[in-house]
PDB file of N, CA and C in Angstrom:
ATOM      1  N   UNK A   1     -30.677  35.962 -16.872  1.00  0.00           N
ATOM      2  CA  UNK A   1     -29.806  34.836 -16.610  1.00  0.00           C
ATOM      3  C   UNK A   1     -28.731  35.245 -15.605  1.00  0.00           C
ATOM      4  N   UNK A   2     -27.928  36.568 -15.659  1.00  0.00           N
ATOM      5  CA  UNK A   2     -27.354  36.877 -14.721  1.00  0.00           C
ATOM      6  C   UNK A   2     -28.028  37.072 -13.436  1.00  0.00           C
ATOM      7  N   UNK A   3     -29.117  37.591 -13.435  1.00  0.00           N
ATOM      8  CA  UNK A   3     -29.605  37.720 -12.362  1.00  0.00           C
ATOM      9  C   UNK A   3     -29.709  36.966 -11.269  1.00  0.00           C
ATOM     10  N   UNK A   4     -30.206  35.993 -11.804  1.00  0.00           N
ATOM     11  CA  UNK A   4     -30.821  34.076 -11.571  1.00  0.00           C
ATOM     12  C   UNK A   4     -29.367  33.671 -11.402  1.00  0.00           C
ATOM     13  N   UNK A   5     -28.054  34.197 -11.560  1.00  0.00           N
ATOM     14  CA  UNK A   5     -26.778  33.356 -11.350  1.00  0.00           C
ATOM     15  C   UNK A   5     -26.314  34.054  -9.981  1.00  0.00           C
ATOM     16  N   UNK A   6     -26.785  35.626 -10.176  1.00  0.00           N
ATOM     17  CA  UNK A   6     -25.995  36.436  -8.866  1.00  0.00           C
ATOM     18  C   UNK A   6     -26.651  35.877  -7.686  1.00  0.00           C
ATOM     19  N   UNK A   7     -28.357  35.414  -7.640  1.00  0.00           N
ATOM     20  CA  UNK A   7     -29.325  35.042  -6.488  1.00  0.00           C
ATOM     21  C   UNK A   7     -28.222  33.769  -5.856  1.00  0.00           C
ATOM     22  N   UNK A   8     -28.200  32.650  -7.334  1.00  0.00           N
ATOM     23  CA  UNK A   8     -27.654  31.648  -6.484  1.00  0.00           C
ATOM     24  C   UNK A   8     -26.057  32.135  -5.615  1.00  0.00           C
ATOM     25  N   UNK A   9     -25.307  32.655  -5.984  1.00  0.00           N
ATOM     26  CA  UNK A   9     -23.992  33.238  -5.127  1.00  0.00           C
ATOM     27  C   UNK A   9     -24.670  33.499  -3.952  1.00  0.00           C
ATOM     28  N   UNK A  10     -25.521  34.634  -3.742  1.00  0.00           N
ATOM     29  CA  UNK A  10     -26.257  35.325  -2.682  1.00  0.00           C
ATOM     30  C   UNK A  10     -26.269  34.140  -1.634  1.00  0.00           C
ATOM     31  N   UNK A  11     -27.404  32.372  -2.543  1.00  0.00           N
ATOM     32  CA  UNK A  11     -27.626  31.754  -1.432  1.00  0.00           C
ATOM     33  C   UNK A  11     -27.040  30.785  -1.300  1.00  0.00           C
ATOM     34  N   UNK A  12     -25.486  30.553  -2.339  1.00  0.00           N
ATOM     35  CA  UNK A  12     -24.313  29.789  -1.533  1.00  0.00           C
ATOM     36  C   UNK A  12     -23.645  30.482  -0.023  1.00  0.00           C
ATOM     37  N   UNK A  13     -23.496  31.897  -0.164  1.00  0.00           N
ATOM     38  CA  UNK A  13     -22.722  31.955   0.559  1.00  0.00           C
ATOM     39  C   UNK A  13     -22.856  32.136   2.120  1.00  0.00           C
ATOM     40  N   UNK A  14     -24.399  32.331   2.613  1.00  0.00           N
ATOM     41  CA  UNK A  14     -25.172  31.891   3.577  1.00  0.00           C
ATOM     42  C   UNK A  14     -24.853  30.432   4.065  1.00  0.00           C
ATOM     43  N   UNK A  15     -25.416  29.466   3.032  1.00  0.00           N
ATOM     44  CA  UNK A  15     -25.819  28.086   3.442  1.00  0.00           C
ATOM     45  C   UNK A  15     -24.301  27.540   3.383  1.00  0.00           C
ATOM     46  N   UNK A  16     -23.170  28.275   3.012  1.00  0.00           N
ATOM     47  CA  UNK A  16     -22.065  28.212   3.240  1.00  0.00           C
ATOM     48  C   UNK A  16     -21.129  28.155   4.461  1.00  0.00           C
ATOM     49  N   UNK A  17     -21.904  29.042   4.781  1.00  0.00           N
ATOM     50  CA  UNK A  17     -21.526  30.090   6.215  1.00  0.00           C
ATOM     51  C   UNK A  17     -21.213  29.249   7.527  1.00  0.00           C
ATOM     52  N   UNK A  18     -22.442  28.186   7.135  1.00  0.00           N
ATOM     53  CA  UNK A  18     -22.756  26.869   8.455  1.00  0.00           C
ATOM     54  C   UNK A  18     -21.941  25.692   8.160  1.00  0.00           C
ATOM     55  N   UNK A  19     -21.251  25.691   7.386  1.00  0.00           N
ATOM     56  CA  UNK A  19     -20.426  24.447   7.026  1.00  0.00           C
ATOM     57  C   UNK A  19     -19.840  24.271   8.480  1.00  0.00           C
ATOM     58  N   UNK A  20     -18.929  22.861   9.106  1.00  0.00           N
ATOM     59  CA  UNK A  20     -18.032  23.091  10.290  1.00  0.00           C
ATOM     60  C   UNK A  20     -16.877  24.032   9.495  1.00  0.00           C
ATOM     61  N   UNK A  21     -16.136  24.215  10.573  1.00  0.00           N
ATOM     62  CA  UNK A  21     -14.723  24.774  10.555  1.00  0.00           C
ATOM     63  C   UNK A  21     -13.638  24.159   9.999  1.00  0.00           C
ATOM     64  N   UNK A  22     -13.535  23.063   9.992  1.00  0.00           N
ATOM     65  CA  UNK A  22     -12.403  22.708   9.074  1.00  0.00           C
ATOM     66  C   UNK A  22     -12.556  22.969   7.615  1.00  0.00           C
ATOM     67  N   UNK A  23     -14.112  23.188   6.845  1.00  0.00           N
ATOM     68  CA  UNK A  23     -14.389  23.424   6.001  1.00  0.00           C
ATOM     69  C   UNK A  23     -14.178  24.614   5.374  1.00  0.00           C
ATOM     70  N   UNK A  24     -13.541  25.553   6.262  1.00  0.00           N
ATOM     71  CA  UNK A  24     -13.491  27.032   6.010  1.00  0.00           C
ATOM     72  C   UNK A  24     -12.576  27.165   4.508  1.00  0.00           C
ATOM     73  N   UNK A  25     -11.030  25.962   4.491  1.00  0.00           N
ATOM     74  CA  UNK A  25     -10.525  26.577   3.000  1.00  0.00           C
ATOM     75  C   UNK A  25     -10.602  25.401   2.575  1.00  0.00           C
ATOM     76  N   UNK A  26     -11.943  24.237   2.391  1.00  0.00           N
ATOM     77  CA  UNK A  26     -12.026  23.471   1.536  1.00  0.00           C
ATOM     78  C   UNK A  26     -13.322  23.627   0.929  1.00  0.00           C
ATOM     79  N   UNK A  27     -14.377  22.564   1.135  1.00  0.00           N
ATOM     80  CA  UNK A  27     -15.556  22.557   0.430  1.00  0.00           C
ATOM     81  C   UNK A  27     -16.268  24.157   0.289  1.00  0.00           C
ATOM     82  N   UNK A  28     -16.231  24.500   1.391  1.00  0.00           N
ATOM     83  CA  UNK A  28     -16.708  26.279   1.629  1.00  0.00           C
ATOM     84  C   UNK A  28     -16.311  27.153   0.236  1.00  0.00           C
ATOM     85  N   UNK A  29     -15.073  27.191   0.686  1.00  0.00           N
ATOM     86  CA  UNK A  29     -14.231  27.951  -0.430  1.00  0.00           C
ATOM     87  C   UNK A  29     -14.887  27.500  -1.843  1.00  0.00           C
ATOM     88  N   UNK A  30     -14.372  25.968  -2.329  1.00  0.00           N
ATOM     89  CA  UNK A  30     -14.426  25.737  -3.715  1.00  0.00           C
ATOM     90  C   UNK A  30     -15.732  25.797  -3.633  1.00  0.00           C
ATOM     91  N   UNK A  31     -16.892  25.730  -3.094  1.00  0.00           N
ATOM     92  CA  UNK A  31     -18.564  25.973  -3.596  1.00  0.00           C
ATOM     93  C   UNK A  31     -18.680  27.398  -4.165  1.00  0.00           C
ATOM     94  N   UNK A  32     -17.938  27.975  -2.723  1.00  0.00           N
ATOM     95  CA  UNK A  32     -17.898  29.726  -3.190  1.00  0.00           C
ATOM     96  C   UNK A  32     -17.670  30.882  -4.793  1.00  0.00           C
ATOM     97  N   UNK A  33     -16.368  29.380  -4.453  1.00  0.00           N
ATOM     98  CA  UNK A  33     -15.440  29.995  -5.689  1.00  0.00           C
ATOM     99  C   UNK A  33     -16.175  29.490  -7.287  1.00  0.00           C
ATOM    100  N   UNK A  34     -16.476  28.581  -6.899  1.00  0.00           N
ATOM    101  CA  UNK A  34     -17.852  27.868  -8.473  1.00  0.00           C
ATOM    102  C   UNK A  34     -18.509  28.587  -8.870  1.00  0.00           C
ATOM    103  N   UNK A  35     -19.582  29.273  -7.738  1.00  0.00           N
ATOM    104  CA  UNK A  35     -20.731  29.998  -7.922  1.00  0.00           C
ATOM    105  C   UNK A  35     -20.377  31.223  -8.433  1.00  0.00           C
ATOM    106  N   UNK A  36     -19.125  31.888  -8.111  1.00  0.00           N
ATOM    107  CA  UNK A  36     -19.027  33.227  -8.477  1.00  0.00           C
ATOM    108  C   UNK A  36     -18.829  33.240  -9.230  1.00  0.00           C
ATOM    109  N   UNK A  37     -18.063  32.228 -10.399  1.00  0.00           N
ATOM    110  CA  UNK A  37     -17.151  31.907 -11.501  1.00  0.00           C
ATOM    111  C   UNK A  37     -18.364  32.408 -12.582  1.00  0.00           C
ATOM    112  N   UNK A  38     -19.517  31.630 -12.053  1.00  0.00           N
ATOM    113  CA  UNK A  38     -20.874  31.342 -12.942  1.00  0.00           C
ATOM    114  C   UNK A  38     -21.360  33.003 -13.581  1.00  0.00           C
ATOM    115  N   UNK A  39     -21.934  33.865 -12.495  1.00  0.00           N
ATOM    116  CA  UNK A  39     -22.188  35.460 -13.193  1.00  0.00           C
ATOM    117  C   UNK A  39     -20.864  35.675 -13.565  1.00  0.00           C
ATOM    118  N   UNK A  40     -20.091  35.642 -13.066  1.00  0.00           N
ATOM    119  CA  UNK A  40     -19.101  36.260 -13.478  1.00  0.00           C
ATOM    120  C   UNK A  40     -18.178  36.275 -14.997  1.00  0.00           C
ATOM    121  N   UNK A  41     -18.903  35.083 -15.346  1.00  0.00           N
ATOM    122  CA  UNK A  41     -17.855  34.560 -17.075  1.00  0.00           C
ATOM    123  C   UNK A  41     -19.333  35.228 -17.859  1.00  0.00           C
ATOM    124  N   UNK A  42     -20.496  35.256 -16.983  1.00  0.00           N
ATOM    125  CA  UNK A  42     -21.922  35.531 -17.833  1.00  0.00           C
ATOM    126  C   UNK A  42     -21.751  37.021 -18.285  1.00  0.00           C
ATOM    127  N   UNK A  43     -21.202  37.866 -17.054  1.00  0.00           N
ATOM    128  CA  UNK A  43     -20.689  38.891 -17.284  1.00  0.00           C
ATOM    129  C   UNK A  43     -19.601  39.125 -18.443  1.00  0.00           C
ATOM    130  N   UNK A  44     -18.458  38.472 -18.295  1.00  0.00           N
ATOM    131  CA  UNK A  44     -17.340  38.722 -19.106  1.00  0.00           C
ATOM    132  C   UNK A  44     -17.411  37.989 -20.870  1.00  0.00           C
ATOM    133  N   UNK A  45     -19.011  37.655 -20.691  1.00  0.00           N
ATOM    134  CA  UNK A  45     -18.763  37.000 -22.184  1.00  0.00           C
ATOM    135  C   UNK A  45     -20.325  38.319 -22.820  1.00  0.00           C
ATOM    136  N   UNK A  46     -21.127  38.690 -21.735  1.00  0.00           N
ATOM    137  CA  UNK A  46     -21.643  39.405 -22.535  1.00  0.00           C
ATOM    138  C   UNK A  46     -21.276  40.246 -23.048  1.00  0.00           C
ATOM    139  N   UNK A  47     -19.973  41.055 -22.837  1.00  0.00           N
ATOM    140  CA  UNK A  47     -19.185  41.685 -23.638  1.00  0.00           C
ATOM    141  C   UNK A  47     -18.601  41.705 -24.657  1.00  0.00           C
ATOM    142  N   UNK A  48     -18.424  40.479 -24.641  1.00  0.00           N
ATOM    143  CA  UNK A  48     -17.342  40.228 -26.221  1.00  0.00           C
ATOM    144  C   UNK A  48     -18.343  40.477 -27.457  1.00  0.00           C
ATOM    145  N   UNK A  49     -17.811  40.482 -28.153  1.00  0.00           N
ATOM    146  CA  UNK A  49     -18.321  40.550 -29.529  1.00  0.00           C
ATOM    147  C   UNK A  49     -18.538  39.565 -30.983  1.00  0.00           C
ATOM    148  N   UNK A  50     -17.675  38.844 -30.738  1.00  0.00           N
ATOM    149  CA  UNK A  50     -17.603  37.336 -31.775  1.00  0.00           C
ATOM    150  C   UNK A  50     -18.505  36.155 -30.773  1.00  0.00           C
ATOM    151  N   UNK A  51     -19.651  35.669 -31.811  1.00  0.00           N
ATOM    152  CA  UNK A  51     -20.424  34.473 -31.247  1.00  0.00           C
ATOM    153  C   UNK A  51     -19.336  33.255 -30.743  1.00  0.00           C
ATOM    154  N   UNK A  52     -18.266  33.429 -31.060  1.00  0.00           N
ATOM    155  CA  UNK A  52     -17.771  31.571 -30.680  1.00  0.00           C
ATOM    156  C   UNK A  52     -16.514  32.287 -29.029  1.00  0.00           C
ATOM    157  N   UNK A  53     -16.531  33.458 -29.127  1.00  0.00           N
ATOM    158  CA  UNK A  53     -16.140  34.082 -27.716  1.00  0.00           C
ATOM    159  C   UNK A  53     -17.244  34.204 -26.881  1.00  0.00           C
ATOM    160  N   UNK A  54     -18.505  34.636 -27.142  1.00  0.00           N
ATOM    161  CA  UNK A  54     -19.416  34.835 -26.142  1.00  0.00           C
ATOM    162  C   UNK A  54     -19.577  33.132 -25.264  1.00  0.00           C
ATOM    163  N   UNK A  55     -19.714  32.285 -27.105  1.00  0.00           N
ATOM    164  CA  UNK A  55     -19.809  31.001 -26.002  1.00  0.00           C
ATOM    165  C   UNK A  55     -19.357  29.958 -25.196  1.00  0.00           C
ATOM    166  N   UNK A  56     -17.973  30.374 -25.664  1.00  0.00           N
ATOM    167  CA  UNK A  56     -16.449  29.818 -24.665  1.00  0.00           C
ATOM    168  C   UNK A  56     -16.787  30.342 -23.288  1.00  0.00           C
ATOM    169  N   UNK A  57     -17.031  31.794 -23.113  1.00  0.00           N
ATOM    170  CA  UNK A  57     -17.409  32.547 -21.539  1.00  0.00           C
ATOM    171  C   UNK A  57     -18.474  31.590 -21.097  1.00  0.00           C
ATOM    172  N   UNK A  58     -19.491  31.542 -21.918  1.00  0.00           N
ATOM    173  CA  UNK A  58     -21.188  30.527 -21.219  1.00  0.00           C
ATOM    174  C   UNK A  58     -20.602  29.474 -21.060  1.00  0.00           C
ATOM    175  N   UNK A  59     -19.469  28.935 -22.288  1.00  0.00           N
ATOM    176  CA  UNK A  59     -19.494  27.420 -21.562  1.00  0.00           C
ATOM    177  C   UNK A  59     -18.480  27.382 -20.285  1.00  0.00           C
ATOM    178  N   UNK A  60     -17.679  28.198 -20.243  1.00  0.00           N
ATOM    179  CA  UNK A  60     -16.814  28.005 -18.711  1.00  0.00           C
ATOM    180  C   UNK A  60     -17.955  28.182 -17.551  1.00  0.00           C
ATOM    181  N   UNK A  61     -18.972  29.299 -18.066  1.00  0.00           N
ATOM    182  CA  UNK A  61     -19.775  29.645 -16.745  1.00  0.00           C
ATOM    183  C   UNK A  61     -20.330  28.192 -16.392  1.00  0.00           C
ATOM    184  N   UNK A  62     -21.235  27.154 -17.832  1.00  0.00           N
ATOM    185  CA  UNK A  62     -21.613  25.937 -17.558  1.00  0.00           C
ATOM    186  C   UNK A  62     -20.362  25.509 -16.700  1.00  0.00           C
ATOM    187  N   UNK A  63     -19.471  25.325 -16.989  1.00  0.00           N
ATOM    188  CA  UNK A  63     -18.490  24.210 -16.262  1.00  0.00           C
ATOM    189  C   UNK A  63     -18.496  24.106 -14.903  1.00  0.00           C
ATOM    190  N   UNK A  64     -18.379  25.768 -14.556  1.00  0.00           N
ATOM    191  CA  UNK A  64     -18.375  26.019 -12.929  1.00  0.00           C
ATOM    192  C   UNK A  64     -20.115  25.662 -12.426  1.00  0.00           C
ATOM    193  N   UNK A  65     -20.683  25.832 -12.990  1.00  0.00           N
ATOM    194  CA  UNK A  65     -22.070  25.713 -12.562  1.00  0.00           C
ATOM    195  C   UNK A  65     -22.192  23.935 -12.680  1.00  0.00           C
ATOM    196  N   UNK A  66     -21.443  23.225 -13.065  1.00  0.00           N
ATOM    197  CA  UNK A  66     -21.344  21.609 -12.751  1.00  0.00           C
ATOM    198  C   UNK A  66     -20.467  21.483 -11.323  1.00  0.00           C
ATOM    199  N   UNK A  67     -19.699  22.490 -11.287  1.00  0.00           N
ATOM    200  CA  UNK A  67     -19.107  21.953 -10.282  1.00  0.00           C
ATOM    201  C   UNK A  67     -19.807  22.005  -8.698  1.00  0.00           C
ATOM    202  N   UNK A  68     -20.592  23.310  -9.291  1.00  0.00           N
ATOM    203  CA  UNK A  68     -21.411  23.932  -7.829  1.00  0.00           C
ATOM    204  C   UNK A  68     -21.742  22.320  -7.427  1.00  0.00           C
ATOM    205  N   UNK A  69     -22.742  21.723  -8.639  1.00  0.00           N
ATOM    206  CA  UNK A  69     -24.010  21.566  -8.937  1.00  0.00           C
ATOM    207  C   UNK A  69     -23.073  20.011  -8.045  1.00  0.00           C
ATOM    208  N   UNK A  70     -22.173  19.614  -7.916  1.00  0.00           N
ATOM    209  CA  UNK A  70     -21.131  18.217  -7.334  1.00  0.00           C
ATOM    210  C   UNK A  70     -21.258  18.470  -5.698  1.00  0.00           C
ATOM    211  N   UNK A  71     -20.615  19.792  -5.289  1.00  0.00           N
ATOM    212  CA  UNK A  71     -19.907  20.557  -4.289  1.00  0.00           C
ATOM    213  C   UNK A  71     -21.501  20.363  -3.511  1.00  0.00           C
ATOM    214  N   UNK A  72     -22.685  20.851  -4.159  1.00  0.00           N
ATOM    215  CA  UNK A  72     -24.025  20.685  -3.484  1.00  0.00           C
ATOM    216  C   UNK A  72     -24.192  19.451  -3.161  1.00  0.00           C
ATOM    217  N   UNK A  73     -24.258  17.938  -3.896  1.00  0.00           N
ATOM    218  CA  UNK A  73     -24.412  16.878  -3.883  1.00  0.00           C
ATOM    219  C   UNK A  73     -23.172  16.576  -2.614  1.00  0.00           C
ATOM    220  N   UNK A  74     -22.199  16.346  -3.230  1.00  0.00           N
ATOM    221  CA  UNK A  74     -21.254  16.660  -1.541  1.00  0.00           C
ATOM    222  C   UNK A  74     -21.460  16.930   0.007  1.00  0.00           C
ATOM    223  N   UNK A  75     -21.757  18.044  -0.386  1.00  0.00           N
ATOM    224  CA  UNK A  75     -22.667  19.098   0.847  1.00  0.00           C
ATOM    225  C   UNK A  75     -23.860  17.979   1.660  1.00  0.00           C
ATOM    226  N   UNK A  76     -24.626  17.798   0.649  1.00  0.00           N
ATOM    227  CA  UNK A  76     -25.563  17.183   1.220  1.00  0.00           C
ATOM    228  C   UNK A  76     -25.434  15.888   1.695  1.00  0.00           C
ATOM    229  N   UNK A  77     -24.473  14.933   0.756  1.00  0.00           N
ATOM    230  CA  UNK A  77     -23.988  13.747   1.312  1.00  0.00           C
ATOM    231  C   UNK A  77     -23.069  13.868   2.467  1.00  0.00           C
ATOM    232  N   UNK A  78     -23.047  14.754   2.704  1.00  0.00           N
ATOM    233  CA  UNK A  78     -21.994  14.638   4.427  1.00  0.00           C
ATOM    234  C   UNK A  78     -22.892  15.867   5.273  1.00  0.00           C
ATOM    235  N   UNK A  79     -24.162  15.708   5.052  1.00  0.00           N
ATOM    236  CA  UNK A  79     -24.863  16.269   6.433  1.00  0.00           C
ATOM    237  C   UNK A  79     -24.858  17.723   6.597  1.00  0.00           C
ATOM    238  N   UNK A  80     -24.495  18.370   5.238  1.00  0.00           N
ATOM    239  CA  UNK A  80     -24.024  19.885   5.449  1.00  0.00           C
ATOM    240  C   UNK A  80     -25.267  21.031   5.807  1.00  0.00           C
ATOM    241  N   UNK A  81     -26.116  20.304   4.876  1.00  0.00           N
ATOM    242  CA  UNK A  81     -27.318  21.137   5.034  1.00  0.00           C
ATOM    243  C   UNK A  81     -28.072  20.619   3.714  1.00  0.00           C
ATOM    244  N   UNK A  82     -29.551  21.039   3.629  1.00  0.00           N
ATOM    245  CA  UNK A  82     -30.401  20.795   2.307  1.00  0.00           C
ATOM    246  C   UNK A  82     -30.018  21.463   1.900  1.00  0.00           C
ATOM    247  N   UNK A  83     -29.655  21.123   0.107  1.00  0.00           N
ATOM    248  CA  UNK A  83     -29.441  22.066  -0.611  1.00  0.00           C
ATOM    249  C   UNK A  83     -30.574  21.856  -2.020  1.00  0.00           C
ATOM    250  N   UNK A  84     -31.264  21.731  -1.668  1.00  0.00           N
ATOM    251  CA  UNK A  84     -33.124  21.567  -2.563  1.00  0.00           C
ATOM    252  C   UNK A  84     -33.043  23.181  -3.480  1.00  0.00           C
ATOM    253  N   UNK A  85     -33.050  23.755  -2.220  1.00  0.00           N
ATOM    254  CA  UNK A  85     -33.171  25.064  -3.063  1.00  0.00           C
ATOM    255  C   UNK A  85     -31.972  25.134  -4.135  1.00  0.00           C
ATOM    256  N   UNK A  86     -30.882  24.961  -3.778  1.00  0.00           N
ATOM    257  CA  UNK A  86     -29.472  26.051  -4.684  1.00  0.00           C
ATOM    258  C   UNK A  86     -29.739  24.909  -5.737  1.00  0.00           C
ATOM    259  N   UNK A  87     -29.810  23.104  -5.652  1.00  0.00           N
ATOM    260  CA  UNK A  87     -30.038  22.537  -6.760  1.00  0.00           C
ATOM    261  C   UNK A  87     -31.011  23.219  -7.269  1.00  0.00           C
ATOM    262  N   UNK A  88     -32.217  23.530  -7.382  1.00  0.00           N
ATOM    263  CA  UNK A  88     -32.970  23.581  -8.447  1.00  0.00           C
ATOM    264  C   UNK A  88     -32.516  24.724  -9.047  1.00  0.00           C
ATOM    265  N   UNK A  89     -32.149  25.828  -8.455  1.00  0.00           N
ATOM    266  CA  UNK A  89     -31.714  27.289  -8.839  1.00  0.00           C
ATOM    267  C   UNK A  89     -30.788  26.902  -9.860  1.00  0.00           C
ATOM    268  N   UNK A  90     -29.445  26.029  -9.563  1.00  0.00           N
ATOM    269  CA  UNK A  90     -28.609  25.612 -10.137  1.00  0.00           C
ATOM    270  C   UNK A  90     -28.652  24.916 -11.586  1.00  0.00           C
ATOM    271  N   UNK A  91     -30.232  24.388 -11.646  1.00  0.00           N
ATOM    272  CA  UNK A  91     -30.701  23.776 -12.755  1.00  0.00           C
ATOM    273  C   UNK A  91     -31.378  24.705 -13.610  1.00  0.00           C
ATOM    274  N   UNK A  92     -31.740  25.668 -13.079  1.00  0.00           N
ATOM    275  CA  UNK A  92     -32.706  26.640 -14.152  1.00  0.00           C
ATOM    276  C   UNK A  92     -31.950  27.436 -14.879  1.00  0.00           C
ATOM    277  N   UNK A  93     -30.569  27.762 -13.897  1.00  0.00           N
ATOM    278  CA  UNK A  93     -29.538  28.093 -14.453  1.00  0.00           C
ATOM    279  C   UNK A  93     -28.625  27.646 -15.727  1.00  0.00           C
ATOM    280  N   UNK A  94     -28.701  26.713 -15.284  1.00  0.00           N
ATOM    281  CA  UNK A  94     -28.049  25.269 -16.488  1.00  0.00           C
ATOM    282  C   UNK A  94     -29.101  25.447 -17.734  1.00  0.00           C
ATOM    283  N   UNK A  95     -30.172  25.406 -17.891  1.00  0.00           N
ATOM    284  CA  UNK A  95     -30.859  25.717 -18.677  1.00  0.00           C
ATOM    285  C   UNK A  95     -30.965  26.749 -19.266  1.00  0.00           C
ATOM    286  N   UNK A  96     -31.164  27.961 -18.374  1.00  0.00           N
ATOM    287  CA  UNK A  96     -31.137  29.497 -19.519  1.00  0.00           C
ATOM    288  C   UNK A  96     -29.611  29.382 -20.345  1.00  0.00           C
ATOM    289  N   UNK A  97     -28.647  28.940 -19.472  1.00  0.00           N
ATOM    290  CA  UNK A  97     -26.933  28.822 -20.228  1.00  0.00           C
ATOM    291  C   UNK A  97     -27.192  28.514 -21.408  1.00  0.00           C
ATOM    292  N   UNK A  98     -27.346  27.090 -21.614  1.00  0.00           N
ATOM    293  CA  UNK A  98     -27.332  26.087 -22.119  1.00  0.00           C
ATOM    294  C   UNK A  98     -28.129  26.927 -24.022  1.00  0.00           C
ATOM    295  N   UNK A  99     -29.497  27.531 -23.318  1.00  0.00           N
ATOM    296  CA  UNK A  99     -30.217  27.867 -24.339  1.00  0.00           C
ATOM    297  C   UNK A  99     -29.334  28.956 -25.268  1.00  0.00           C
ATOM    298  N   UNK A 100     -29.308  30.204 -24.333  1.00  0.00           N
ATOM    299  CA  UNK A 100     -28.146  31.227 -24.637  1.00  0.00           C
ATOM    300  C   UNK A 100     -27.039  30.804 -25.198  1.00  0.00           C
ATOM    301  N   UNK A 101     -26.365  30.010 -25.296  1.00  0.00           N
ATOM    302  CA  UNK A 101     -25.360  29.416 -26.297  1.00  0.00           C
ATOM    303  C   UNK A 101     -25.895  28.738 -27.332  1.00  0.00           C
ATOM    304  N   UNK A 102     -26.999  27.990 -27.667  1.00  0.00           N
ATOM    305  CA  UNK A 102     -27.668  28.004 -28.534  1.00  0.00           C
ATOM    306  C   UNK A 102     -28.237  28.635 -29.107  1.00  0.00           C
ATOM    307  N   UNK A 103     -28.746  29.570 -29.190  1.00  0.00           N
ATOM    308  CA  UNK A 103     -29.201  30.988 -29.491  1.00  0.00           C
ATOM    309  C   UNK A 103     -28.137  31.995 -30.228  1.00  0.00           C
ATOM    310  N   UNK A 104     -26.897  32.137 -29.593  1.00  0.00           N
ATOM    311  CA  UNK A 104     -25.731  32.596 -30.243  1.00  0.00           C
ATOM    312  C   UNK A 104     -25.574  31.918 -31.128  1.00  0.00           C
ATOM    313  N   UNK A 105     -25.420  30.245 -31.144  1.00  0.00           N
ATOM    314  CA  UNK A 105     -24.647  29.398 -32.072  1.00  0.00           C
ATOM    315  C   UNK A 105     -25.405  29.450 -33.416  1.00  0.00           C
ATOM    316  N   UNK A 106     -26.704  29.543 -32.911  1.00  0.00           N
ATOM    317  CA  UNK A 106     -27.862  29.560 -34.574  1.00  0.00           C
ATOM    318  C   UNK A 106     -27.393  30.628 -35.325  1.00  0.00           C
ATOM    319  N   UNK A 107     -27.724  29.854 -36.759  1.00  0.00           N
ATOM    320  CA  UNK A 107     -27.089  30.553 -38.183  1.00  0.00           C
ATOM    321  C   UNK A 107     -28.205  31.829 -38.122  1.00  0.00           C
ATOM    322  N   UNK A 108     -29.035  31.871 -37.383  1.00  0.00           N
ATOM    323  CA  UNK A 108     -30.361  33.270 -37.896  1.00  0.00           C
ATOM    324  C   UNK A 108     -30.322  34.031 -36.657  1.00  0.00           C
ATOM    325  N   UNK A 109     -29.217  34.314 -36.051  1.00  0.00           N
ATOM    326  CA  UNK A 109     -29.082  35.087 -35.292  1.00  0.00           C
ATOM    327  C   UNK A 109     -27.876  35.999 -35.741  1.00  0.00           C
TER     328      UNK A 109
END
């Protein structure tokens, strides 16, 4: 799941890259800043140790991974570029999360 979160960063920050220039500390940035949020809470919650901490970290990572998932729709509604790929990435993502906090939350784990 981290893995699959670090790829998508990898291919925001490319398809990022081409935004125009005025975009440099708006949409650019906050796509940037979403995506990283995502491994990064995946990271900081596989650490913890109490199930209802691990899944506060997954669910912030979900949160930012909604926002990508806007910032893409955005993107694409103003001509930025296809973003086919990072959506679906963005969705498989949403899914392993989603499960992984369910998985913690079950009483037989």
């Amino acid at each position: 799941m981290w893995r699959k979160a670090h790829e998508f960063v990898l291919g925001v920050y490319p398809f990022t890259a081409s935004f125009p220039k005025h975009e440099v500390y708006g949409l650019s940035q906050q796509l940037r800043r979403a995506a990283v949020s995502v491994p990064a809470n995946i990271a900081g919650g596989f650490r913890r140790r109490g199930r209802l901490d691990k899944v506060r970290y997954m669910n912030i990572a979900e949160g930012s991974l909604e926002e990508c998932r806007y910032y893409l729709i955005l993107a694409q509604d103003l001509g930025y570029g296809d973003t086919s790929r990072l959506a679906t990435a963005a969705e498989e993502i949403s899914r392993l999360l989603s499960a992984y906090a369910a998985a913690i939350l079950s009483p037989d784990s």
